[in-house]
PDB file of N, CA and C in Angstrom:
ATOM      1  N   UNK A   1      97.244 131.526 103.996  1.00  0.00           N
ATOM      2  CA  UNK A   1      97.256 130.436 103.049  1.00  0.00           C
ATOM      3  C   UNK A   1      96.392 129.300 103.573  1.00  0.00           C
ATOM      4  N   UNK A   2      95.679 128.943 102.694  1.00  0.00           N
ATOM      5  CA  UNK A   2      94.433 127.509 103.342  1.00  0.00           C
ATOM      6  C   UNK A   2      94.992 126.529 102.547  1.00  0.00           C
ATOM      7  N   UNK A   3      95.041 125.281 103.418  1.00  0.00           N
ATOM      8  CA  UNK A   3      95.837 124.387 103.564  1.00  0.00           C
ATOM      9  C   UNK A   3      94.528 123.482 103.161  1.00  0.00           C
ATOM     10  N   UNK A   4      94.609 122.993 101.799  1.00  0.00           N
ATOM     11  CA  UNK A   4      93.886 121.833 101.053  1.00  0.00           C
ATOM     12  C   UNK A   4      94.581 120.659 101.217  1.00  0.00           C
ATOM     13  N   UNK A   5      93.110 119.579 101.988  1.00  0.00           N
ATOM     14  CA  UNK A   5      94.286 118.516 101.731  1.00  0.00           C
ATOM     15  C   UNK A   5      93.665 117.258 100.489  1.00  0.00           C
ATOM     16  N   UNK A   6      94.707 117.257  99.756  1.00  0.00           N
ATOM     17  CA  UNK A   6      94.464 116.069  98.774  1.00  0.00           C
ATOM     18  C   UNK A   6      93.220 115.029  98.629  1.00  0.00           C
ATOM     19  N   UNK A   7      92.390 114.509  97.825  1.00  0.00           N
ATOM     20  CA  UNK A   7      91.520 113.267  98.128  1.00  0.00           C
ATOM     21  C   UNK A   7      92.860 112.218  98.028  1.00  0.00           C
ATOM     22  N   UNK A   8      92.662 111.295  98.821  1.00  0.00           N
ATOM     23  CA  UNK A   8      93.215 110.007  98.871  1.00  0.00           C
ATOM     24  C   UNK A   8      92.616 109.125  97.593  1.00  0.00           C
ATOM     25  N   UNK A   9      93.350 108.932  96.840  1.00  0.00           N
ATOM     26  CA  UNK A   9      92.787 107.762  95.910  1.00  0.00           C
ATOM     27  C   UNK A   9      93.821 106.689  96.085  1.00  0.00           C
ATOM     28  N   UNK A  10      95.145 106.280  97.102  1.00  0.00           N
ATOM     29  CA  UNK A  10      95.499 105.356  97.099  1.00  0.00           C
ATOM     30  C   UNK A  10      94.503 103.846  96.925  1.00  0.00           C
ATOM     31  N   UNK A  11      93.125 103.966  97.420  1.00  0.00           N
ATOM     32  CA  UNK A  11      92.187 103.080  97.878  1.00  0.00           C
ATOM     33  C   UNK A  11      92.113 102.396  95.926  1.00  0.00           C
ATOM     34  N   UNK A  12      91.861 103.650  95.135  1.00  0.00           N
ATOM     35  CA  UNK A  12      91.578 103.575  93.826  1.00  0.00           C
ATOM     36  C   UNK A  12      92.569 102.658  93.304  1.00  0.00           C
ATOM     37  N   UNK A  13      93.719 102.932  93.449  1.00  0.00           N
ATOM     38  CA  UNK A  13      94.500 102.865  92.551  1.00  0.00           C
ATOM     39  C   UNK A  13      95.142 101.024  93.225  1.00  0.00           C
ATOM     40  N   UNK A  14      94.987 100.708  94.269  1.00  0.00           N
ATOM     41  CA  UNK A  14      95.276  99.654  95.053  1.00  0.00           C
ATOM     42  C   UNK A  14      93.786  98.936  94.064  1.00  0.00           C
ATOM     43  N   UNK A  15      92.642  99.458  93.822  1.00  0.00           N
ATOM     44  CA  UNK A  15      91.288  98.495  93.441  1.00  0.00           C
ATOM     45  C   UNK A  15      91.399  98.401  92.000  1.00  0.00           C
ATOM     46  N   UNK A  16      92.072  99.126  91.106  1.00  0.00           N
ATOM     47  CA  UNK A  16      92.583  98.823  89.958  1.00  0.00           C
ATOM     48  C   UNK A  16      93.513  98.097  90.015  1.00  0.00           C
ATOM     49  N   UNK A  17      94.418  98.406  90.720  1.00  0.00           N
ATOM     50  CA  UNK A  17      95.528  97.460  90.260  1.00  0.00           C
ATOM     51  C   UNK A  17      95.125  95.550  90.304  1.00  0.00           C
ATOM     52  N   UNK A  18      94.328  95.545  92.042  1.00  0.00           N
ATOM     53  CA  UNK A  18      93.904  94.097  92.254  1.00  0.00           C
ATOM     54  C   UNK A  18      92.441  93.918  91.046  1.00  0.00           C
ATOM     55  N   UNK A  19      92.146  94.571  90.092  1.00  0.00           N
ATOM     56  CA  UNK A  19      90.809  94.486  89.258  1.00  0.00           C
ATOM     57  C   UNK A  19      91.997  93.530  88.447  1.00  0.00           C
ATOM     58  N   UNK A  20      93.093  93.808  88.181  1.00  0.00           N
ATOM     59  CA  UNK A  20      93.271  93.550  86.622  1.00  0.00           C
ATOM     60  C   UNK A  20      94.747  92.368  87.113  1.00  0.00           C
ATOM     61  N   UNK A  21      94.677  91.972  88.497  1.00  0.00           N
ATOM     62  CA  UNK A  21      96.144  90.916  88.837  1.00  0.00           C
ATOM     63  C   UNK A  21      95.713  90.121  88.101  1.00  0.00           C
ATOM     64  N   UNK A  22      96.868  89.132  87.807  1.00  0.00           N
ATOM     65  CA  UNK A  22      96.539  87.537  87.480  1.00  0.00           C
ATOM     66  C   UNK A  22      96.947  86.768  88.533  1.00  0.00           C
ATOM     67  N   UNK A  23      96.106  87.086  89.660  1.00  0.00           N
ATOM     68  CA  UNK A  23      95.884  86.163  90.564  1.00  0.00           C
ATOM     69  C   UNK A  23      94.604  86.177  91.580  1.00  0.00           C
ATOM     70  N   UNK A  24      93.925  85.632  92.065  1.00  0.00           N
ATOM     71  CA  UNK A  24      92.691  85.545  92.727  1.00  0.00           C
ATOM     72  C   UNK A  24      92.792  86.829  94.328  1.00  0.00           C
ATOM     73  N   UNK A  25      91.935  87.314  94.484  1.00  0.00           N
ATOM     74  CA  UNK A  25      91.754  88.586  95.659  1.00  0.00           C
ATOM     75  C   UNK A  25      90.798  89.001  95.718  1.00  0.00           C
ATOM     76  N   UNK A  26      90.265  88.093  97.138  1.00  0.00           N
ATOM     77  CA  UNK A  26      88.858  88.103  98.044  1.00  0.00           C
ATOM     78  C   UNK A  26      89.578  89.317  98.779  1.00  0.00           C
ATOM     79  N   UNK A  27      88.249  90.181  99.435  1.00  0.00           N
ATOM     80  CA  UNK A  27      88.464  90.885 100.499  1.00  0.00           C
ATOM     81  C   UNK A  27      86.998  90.901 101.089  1.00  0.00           C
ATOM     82  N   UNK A  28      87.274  90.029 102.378  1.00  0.00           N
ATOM     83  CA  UNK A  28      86.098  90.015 103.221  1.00  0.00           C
ATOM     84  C   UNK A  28      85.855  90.986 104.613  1.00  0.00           C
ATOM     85  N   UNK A  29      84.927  90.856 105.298  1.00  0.00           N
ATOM     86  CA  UNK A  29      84.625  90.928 106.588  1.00  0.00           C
ATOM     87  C   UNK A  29      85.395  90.300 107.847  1.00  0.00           C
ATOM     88  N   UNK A  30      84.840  90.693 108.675  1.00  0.00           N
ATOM     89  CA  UNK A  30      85.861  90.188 109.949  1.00  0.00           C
ATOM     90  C   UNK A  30      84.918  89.015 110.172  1.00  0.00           C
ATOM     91  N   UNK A  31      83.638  88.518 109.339  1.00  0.00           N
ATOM     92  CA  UNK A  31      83.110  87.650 109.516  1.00  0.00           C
ATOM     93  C   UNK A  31      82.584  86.703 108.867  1.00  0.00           C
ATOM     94  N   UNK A  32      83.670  86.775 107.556  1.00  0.00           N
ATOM     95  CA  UNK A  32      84.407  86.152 106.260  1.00  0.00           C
ATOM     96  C   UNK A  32      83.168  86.219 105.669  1.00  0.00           C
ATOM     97  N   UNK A  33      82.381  86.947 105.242  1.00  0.00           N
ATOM     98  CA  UNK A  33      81.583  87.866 103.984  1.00  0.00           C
ATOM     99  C   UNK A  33      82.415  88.368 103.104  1.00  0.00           C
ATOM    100  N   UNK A  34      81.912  87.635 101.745  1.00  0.00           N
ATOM    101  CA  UNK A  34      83.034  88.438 100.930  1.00  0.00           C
ATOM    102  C   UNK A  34      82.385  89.697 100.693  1.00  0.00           C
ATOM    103  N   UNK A  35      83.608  90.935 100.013  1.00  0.00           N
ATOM    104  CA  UNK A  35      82.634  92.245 100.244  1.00  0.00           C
ATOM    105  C   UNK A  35      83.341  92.626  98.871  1.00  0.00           C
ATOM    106  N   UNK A  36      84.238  91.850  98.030  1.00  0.00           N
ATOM    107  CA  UNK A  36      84.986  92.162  96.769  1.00  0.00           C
ATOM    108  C   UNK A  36      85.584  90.928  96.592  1.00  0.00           C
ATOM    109  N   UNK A  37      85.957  91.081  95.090  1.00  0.00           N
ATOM    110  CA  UNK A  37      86.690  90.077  94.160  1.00  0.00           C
ATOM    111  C   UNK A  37      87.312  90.709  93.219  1.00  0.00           C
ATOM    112  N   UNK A  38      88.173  90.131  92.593  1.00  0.00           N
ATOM    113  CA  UNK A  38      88.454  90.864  91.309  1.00  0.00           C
ATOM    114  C   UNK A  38      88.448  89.596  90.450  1.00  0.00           C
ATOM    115  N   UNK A  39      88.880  90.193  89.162  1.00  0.00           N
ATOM    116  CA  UNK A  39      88.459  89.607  87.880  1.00  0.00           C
ATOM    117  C   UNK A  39      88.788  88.150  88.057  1.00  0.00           C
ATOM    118  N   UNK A  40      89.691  87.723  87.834  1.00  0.00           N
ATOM    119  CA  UNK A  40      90.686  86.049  88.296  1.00  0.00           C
ATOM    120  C   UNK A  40      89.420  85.439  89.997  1.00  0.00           C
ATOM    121  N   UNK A  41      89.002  86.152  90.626  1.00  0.00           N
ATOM    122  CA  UNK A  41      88.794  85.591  91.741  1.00  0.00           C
ATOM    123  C   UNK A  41      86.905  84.918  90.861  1.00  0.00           C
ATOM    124  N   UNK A  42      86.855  86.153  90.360  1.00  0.00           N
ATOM    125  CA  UNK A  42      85.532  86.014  89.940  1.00  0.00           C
ATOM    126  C   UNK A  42      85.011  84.626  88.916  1.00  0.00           C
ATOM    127  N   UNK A  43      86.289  84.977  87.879  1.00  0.00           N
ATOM    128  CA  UNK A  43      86.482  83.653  86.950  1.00  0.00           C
ATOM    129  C   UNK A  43      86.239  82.214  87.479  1.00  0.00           C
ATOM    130  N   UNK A  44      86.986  82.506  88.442  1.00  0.00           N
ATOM    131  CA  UNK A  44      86.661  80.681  89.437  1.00  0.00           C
ATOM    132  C   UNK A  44      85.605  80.472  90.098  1.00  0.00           C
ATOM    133  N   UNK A  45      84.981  81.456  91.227  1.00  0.00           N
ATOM    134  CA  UNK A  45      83.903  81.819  91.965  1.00  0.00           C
ATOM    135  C   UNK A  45      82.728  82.257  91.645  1.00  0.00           C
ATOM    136  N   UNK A  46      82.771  82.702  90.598  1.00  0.00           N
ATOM    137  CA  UNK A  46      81.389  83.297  89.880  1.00  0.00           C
ATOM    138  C   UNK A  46      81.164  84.833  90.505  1.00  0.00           C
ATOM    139  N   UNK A  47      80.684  85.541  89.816  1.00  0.00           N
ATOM    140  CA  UNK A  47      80.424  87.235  89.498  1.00  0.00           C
ATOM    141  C   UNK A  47      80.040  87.943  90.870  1.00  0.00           C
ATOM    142  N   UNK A  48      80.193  88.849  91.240  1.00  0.00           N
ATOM    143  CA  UNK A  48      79.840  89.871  92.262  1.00  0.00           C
ATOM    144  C   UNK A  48      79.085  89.630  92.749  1.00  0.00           C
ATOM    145  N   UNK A  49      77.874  90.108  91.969  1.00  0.00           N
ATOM    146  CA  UNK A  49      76.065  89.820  92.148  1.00  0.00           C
ATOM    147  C   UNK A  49      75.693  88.062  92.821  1.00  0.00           C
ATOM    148  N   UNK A  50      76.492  87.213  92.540  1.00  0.00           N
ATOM    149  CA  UNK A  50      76.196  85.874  93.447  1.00  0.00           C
ATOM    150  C   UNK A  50      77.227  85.388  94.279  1.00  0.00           C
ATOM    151  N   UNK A  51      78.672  86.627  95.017  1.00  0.00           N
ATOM    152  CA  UNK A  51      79.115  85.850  95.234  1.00  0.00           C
ATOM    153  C   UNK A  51      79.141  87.160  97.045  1.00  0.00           C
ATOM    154  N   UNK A  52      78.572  88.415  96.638  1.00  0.00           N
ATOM    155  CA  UNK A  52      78.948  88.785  97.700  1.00  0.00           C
ATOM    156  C   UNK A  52      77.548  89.210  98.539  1.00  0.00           C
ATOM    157  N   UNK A  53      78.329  89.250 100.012  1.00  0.00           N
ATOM    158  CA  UNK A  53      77.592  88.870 101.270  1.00  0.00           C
ATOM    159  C   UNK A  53      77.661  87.070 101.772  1.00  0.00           C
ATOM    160  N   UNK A  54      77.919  86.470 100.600  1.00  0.00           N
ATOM    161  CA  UNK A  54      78.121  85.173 101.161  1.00  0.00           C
ATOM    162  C   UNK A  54      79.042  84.625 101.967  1.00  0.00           C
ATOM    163  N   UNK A  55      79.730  84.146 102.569  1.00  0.00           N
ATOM    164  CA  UNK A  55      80.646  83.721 103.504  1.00  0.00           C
ATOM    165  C   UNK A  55      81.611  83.055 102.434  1.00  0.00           C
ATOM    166  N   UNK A  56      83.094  83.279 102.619  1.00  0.00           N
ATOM    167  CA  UNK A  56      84.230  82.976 101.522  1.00  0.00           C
ATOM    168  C   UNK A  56      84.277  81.198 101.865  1.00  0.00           C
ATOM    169  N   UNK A  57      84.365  80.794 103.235  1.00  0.00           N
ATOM    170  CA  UNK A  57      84.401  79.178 103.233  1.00  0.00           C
ATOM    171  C   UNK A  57      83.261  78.717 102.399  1.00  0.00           C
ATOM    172  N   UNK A  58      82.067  79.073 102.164  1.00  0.00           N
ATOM    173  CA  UNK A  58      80.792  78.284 101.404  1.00  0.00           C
ATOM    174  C   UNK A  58      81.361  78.544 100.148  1.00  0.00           C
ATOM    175  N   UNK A  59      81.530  79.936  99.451  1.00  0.00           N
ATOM    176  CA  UNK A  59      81.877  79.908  98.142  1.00  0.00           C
ATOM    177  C   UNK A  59      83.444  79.447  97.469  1.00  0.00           C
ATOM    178  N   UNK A  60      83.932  79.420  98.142  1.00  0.00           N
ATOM    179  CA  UNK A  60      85.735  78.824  97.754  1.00  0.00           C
ATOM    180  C   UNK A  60      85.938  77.578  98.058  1.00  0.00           C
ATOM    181  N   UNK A  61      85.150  77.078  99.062  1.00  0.00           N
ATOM    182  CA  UNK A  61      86.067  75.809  99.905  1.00  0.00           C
ATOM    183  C   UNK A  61      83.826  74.381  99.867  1.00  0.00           C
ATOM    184  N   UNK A  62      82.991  75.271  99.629  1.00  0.00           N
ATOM    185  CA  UNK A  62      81.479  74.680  99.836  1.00  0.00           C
ATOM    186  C   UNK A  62      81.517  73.964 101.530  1.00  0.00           C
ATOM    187  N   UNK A  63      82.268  74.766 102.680  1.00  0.00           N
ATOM    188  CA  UNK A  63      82.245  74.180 103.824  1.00  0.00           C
ATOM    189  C   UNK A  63      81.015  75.211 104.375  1.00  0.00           C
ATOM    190  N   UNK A  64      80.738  74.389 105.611  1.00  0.00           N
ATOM    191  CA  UNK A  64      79.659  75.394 106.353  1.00  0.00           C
ATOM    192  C   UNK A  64      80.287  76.021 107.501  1.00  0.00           C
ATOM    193  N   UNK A  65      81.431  76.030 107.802  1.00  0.00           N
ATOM    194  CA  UNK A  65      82.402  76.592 108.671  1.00  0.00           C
ATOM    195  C   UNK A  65      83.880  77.316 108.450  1.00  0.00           C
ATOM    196  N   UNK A  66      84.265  77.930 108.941  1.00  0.00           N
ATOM    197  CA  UNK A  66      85.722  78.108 108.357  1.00  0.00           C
ATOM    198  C   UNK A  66      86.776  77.002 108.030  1.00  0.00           C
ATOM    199  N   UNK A  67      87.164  77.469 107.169  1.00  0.00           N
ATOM    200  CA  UNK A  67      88.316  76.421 106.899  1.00  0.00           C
ATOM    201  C   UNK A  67      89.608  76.471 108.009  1.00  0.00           C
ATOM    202  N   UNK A  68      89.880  74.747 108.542  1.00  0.00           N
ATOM    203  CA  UNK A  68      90.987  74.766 109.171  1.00  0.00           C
ATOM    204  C   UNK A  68      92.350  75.725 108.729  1.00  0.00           C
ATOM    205  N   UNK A  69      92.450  75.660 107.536  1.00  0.00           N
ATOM    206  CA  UNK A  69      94.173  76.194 106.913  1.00  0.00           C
ATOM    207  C   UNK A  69      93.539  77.747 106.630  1.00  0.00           C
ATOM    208  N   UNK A  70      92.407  78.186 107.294  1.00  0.00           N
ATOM    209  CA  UNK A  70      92.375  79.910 106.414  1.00  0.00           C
ATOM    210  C   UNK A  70      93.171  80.807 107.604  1.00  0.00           C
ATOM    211  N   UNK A  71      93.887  81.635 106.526  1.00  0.00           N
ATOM    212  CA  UNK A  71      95.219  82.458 107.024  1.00  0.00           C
ATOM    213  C   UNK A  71      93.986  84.271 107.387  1.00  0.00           C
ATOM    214  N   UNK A  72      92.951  84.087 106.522  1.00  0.00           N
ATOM    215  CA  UNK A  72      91.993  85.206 107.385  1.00  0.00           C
ATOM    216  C   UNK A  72      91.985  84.794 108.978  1.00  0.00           C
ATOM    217  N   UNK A  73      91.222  83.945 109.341  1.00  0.00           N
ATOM    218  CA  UNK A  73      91.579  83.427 110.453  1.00  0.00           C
ATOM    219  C   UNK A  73      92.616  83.497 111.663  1.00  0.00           C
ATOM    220  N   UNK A  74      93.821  82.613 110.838  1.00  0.00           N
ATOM    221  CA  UNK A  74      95.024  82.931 111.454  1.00  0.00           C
ATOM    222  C   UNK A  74      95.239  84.516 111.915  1.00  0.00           C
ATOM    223  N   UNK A  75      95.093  85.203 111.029  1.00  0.00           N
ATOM    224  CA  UNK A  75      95.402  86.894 111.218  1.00  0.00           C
ATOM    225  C   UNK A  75      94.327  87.331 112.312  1.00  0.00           C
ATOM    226  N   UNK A  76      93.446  87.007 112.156  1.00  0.00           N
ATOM    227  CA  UNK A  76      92.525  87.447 113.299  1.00  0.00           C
ATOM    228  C   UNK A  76      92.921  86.980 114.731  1.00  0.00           C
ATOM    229  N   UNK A  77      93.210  86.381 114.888  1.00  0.00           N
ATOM    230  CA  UNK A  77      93.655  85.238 116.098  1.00  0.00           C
ATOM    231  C   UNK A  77      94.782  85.957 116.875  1.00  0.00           C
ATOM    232  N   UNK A  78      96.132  86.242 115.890  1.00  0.00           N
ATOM    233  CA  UNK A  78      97.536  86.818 116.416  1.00  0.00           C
ATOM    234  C   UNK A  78      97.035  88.016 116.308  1.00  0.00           C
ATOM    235  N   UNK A  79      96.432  88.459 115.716  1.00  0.00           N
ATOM    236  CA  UNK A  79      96.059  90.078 115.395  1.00  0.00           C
ATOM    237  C   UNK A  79      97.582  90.941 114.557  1.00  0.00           C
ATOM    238  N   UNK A  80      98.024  89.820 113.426  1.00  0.00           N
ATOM    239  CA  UNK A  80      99.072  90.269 112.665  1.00  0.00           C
ATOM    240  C   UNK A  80      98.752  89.766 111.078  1.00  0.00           C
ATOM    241  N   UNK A  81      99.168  90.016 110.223  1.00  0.00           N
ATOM    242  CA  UNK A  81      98.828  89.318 109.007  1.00  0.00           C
ATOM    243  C   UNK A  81      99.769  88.081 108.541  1.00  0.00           C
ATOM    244  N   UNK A  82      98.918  87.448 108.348  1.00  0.00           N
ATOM    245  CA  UNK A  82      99.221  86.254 108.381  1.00  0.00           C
ATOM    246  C   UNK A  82      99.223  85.792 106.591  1.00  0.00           C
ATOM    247  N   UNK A  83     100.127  84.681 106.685  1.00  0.00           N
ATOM    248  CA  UNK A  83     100.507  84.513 105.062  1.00  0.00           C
ATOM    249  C   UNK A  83     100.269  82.469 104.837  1.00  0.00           C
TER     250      UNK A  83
END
């Protein structure tokens, strides 16, 4: 018996679900590049095409550094997720 294993579409179904929240969801880099948005994030921030590769403090916050209060940050730091 050959042992097939499943495609994973948890990834899918986690990128639909955050496409269609009513609430804002950046997902950046470890070097706060945004690399996604969804719909609500986009509405405030402006569209895909101008918002990614840019750094999330310039486009959310117009700083040239990280923001003191960002919880990306924080999480990087403890190496836990941070809220």
């Amino acid at each position: 018996m050959m042992d097939k294993k499943l495609p994973d579409h948890s990834t899918d179904w986690a990128r639909i679900a955050g496409e269609r929240a009513p609430l804002l969801l950046v997902v950046t880099d470890p070097c706060y590049r945004i690399l996604w948005m969804n719909q609500e994030a986009q509405r405030v921030f402006g569209p895909l095409e101008k918002t990614v590769g840019r750094y999330c403090y310039e486009v959310m916050e117009g700083r040239k550094s990280v923001c003191p209060h960002c919880v990306v940050a924080k999480g990087h730091q403890s190496g836990q997720v941070a809220r």
